[in-house]
Protein backbone atom coordinates (compact mmCIF):
# COMPACT_ATOMS: atom_id res chain seq x y z
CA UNK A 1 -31.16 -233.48 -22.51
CA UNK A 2 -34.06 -231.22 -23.48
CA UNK A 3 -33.77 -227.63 -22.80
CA UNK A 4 -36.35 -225.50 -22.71
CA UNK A 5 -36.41 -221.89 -24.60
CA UNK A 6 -37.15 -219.94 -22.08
CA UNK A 7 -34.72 -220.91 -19.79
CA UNK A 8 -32.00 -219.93 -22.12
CA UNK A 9 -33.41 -216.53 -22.72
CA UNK A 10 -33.92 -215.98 -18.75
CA UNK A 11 -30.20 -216.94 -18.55
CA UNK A 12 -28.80 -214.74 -21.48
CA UNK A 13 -30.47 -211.79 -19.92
CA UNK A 14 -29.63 -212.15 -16.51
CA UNK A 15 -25.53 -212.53 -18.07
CA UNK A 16 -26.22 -209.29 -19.93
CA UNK A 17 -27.73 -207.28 -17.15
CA UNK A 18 -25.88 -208.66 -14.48
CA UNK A 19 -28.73 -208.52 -12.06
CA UNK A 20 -32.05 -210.94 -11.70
CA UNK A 21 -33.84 -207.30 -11.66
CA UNK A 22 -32.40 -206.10 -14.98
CA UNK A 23 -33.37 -209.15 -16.20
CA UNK A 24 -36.92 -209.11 -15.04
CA UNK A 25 -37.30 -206.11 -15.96
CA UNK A 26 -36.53 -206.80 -19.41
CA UNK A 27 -38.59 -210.47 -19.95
CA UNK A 28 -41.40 -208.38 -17.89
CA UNK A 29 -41.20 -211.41 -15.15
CA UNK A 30 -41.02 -211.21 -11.84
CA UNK A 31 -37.54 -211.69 -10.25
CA UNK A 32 -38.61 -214.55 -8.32
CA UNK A 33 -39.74 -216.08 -11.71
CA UNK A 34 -36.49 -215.21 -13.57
CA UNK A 35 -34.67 -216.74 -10.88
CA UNK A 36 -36.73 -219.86 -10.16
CA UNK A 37 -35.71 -220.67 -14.65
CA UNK A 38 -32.56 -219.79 -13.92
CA UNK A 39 -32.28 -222.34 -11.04
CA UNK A 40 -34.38 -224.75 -13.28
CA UNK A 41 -31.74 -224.67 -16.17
CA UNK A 42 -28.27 -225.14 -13.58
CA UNK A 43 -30.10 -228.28 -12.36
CA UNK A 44 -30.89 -229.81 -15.39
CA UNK A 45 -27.56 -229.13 -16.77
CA UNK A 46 -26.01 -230.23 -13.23
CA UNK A 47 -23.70 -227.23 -12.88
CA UNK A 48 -23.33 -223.79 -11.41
CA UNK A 49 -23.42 -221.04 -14.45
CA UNK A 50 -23.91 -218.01 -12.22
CA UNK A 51 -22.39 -216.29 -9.30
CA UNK A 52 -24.75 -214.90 -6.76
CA UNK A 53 -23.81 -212.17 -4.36
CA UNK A 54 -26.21 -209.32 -2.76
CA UNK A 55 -24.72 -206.72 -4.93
CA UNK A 56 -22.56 -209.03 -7.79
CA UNK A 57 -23.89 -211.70 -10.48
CA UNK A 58 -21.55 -212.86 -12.32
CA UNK A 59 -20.97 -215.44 -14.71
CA UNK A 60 -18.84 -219.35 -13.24
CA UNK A 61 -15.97 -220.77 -16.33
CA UNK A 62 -19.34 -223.12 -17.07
CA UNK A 63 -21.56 -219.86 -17.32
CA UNK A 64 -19.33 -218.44 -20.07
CA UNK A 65 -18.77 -221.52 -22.22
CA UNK A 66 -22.97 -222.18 -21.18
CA UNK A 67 -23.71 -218.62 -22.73
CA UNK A 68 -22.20 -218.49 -26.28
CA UNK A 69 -23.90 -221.74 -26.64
CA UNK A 70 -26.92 -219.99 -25.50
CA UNK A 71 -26.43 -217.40 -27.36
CA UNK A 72 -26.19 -219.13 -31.15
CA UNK A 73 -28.81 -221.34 -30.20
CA UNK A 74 -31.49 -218.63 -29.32
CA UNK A 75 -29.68 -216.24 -32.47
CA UNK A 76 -30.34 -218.87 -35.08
CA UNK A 77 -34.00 -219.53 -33.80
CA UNK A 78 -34.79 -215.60 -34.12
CA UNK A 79 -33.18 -216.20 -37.58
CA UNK A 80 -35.22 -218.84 -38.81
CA UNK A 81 -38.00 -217.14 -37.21
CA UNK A 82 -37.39 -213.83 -39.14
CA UNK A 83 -37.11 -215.39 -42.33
CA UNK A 84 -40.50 -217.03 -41.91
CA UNK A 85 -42.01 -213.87 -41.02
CA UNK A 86 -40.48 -211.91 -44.16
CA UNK A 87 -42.45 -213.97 -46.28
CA UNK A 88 -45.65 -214.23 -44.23
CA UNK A 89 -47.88 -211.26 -43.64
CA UNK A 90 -49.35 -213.48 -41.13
CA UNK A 91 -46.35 -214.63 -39.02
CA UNK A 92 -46.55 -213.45 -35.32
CA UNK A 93 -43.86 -211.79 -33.59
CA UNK A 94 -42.00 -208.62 -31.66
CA UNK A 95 -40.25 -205.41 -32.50
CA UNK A 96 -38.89 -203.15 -30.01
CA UNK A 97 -37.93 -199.78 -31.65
CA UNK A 98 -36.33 -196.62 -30.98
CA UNK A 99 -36.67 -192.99 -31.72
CA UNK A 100 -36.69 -189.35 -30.68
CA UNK A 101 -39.95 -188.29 -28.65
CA UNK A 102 -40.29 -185.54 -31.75
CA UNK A 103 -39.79 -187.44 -34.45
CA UNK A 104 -42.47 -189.88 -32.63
CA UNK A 105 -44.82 -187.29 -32.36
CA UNK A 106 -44.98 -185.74 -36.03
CA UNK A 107 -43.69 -188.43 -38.59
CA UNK A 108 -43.46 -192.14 -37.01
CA UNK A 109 -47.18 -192.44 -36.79
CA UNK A 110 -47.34 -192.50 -40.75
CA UNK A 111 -44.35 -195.25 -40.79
CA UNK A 112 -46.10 -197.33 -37.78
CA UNK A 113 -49.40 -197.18 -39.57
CA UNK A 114 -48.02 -198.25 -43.00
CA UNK A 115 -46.32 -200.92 -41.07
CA UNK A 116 -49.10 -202.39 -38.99
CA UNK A 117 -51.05 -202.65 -42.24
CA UNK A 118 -48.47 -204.62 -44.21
CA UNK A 119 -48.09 -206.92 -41.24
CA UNK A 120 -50.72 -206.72 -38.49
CA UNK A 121 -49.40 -209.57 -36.45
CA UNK A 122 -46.48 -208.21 -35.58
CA UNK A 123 -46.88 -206.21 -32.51
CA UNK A 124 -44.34 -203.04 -31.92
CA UNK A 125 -43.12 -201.24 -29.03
CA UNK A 126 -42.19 -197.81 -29.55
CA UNK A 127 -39.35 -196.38 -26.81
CA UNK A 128 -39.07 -192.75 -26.60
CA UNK A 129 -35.06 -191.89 -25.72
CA UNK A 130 -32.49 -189.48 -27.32
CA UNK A 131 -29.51 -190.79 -29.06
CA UNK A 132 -26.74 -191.97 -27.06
CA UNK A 133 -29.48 -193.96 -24.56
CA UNK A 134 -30.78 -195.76 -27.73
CA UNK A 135 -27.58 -196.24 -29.27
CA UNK A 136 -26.25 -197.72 -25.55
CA UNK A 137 -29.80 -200.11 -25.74
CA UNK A 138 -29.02 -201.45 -28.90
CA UNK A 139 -25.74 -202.68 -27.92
CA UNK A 140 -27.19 -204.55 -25.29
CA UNK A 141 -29.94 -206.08 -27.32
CA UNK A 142 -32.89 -203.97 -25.20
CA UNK A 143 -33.97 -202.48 -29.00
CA UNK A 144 -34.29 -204.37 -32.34
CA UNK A 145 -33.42 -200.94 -34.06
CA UNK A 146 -33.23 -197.44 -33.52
CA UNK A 147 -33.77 -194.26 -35.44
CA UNK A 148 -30.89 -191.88 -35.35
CA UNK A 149 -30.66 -188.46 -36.66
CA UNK A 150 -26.80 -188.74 -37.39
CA UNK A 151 -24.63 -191.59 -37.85
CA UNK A 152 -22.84 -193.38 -35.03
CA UNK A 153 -19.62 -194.69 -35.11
CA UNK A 154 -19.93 -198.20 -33.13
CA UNK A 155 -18.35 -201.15 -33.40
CA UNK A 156 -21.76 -203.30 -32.73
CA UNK A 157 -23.98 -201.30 -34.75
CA UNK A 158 -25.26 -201.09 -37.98
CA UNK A 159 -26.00 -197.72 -39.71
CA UNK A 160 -28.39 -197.14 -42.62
CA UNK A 161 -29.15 -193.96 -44.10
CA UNK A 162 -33.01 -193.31 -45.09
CA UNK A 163 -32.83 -189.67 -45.34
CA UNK A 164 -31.69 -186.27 -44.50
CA UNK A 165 -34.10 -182.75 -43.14
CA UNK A 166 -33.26 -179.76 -43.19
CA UNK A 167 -32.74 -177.47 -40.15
CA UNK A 168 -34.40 -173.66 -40.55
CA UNK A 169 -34.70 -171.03 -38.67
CA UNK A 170 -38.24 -170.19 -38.19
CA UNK A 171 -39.95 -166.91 -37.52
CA UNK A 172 -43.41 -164.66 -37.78
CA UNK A 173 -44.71 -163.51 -40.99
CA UNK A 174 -43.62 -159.54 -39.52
CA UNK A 175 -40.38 -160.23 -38.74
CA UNK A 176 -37.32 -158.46 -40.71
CA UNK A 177 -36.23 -161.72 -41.47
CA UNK A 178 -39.68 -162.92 -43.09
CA UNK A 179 -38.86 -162.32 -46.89
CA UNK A 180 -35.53 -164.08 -46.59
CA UNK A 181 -34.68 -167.61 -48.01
CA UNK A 182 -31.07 -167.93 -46.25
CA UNK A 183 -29.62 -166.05 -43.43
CA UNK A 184 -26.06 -166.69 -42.41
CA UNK A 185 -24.83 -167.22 -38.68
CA UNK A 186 -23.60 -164.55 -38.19
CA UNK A 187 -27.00 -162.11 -38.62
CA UNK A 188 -28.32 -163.85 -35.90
CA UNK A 189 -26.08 -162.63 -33.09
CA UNK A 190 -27.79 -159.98 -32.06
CA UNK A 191 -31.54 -161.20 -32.22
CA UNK A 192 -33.48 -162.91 -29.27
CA UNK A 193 -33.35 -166.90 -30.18
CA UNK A 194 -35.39 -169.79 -28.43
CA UNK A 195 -33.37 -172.34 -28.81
CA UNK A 196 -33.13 -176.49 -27.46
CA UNK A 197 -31.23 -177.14 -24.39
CA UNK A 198 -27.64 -177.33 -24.18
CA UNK A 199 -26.34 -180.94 -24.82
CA UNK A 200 -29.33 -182.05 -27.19
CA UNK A 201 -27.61 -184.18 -29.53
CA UNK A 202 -30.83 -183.95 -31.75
CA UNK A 203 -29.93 -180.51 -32.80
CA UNK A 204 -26.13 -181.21 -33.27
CA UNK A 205 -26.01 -179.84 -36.67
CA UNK A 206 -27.54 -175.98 -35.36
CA UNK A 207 -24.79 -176.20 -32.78
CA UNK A 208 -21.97 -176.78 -35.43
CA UNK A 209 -23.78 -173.52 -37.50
CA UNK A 210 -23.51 -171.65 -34.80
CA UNK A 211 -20.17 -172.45 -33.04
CA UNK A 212 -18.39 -173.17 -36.68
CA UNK A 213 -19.05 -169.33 -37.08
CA UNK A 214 -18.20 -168.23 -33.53
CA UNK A 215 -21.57 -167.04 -32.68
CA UNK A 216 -23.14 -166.79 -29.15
CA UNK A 217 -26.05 -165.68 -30.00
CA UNK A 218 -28.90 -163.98 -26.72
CA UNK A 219 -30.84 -166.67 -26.24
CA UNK A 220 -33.95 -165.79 -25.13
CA UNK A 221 -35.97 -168.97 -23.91
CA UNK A 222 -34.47 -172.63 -23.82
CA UNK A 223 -36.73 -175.51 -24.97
CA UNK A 224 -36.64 -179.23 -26.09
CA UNK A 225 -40.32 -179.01 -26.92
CA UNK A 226 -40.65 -177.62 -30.66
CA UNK A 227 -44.81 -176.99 -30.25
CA UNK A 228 -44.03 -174.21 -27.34
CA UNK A 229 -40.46 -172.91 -29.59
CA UNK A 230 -43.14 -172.72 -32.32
CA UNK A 231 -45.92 -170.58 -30.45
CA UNK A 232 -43.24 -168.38 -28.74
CA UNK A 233 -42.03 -167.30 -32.47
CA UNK A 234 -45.46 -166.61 -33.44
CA UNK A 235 -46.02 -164.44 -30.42
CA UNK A 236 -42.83 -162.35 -31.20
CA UNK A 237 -40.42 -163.50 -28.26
CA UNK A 238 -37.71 -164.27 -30.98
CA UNK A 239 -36.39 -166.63 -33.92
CA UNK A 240 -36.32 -170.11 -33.05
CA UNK A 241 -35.10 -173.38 -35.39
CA UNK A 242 -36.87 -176.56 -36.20
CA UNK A 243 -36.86 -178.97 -39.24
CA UNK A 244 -38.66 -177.99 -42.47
CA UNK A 245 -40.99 -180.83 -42.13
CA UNK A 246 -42.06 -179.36 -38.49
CA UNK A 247 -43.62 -176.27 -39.88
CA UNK A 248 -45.46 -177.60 -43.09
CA UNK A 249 -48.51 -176.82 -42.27
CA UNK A 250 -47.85 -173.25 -40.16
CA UNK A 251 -45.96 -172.14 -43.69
CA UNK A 252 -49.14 -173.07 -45.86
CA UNK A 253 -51.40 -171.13 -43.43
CA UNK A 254 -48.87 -168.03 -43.81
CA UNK A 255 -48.56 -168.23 -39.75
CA UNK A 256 -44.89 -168.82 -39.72
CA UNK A 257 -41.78 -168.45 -42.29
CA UNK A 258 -38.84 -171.00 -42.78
CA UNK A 259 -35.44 -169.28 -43.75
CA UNK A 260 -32.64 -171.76 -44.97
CA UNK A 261 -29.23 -171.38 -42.73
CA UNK A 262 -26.09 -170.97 -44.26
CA UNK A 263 -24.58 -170.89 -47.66
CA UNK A 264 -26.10 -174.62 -48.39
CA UNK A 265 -28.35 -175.21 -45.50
CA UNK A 266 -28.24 -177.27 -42.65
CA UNK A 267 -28.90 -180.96 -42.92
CA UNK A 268 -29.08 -184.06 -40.10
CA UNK A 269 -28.72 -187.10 -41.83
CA UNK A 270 -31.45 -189.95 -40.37
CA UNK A 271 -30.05 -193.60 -40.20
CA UNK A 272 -31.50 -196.65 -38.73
CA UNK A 273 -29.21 -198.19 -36.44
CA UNK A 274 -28.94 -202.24 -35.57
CA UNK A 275 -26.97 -204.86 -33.83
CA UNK A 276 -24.50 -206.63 -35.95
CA UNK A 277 -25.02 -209.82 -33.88
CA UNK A 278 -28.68 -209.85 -35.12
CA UNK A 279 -29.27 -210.62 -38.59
CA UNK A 280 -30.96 -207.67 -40.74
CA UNK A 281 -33.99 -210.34 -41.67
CA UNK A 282 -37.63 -211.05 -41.06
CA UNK A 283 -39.50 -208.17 -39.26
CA UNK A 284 -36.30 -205.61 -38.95
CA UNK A 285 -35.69 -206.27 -42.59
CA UNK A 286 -39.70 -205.33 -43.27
CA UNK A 287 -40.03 -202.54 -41.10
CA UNK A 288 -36.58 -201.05 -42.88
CA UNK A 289 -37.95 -201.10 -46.19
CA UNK A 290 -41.48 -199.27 -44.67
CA UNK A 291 -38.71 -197.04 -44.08
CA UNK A 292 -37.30 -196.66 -47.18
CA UNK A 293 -41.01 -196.25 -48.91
CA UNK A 294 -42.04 -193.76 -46.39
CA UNK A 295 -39.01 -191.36 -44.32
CA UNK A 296 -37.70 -189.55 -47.73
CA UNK A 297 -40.99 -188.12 -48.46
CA UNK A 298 -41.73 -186.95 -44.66
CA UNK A 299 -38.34 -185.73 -44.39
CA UNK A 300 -38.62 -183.52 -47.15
CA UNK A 301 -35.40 -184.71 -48.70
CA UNK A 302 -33.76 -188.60 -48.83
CA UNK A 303 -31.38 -191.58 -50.37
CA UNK A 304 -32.10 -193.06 -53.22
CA UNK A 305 -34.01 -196.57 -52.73
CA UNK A 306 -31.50 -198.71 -54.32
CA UNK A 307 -28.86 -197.69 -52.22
CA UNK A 308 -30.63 -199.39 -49.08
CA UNK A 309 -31.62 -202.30 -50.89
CA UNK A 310 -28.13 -202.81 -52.04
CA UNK A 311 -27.37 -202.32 -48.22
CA UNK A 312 -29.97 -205.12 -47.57
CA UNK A 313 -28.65 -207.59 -49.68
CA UNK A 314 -24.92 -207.33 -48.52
CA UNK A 315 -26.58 -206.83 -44.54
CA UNK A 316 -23.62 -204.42 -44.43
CA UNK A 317 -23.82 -200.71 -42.71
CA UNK A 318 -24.04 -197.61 -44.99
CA UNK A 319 -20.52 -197.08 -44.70
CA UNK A 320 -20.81 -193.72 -46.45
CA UNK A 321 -23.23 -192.58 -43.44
CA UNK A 322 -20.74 -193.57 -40.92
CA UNK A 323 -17.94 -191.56 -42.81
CA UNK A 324 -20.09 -188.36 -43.07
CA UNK A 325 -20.15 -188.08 -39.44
């Protein structure tokens, strides 16, 4: 009995999403498609695999026993394919990635660029999301990897340090606080901030400052986007935060001044997250080291190399990433 490929994939990811839509969604078929290969594959194997409701699919005894086959079958072919594209600049294939909308804006286009040069047949899809959405894609296989700025403790995933920026608080060249390389928590509680939104897990580390010292600061203005934070400390409505790395070329110009916070600053360590099911190989293994040539410098401050090639070699998490968290 010949099976073909893409039946098995429209199967695996209408069992992970649970829905023909999900799944349609995801192959970027139409439902009617997904379910026509899904119909395909039952008859040719001669037995129900799914259960089909108006609100329910789930999975027949056959459909489970069907799908870990399914699944090592299409695993080891993305395997074999990845290790024929680590040592082929010419090797076609897909990677779906992950990673803040402002880290996508400043930094990533160096990495992508450096990337698509090394290996220009591999086409990449870039998905904007904050942490806990990319970390919840992973797990379901809807992202090859993921950039994180702080390690996540998660049984399926994968965590690999590449570097570490530091958080400042950032302010106008006539502010009090202009000529100052650290401030502490606490001589911000009386001064206007702009800060992000409540709840941003990007900015976990300013929170930590800030609560760790039992300040509630007057905030001012709340933003997620660092450009308008930026302008509204130039124009005098307060002191605002932001990595290093954000303001390099402001602080050159003498437009804005970064002020360390704290007794030894305060860092957000960057990791690249991935599935343990999927073998670190081929494209995921490639784009990691791009990763490990390129994020240290932009960040301002990283890991040594060695330590993520060791990493690579055993395919094991950066164990000492997820224990810093």
């Amino acid at each position: 009995m010949d099976l073909d490929i893409r039946l098995l994939r429209a199967f695996r990811a209408v069992a992970d999403a649970r829905s023909f839509t999900g799944a349609a969604k995801k192959l970027k078929l139409t439902q009617s498609s997904v379910s026509q290969q899904v119909a395909a594959l039952e008859q040719s194997l001669g037995t129900q695999l799914l259960k089909r409701s108006n609100k329910f699919v789930g999975l027949t005894t056959a459909g489970e026993i069907f799908l870990q086959c399914a699944r090592q079958v299409l695993d080891n072919l993305d395997r074999v394919r990845g290790m024929l594209a680590e040592h082929s600049k010419t090797a076609g294939g897909h990677l779906s990635i992950g990673a803040p909308a402002l880290f996508c804006h400043s930094l990533f286009p160096r990495v992508l660029a450096t990337f698509h040069a090394r290996y220009p047949a591999i086409a990449l899809s870039v998905i904007t999301a904050d942490p806990d959405s990319m970390a919840a894609r992973l797990a379901h296989r809807e992202l090859d990897l993921a950039l994180l700025p702080f390690p996540m403790r998660q049984q399926s995933l994968g965590m690999i340090r590449l570097g570490r920026d530091e958080l400042v608080a950032i302010v106008r060249p006539g502010d009090e606080l202009a000529g100052r390389a650290r401030i502490e928590a606490q001589e911000l509680k009386r001064r206007d901030l702009i800060v992000p939104n409540p709840g941003n897990r990007l900015w976990a580390a300013w929170d930590s400052f800030l609560v760790e010292a039992g300040v509630f600061p007057n905030i001012q203005i709340e933003t997620d986007d660092l450009d308008l934070a930026k302008q509204l400390a130039l124009e005098g409505h307060g002191v605002t935060v932001g990595p290093r790395w954000s303001v390099r070329a402001e602080l050159e110009q003498g437009r804005l001044c970064a002020i360390s916070l704290g007794r030894s600053g305060v860092f957000r360590e960057w990791c690249l997250a991935y599935h343990h099911g999927v073998e670190l190989a081929g494209a995921r293994r490639n784009f990691l080291r791009i990763c490990n040539e390129e994020m240290p410098r932009l960040l301002g401050a990283g890991v040594r190399a060695e330590r993520i090639e060791a990493a690579l070699e055993r395919d094991e998490p950066d164990e000492s990433a997820a224990a810093a968290e």
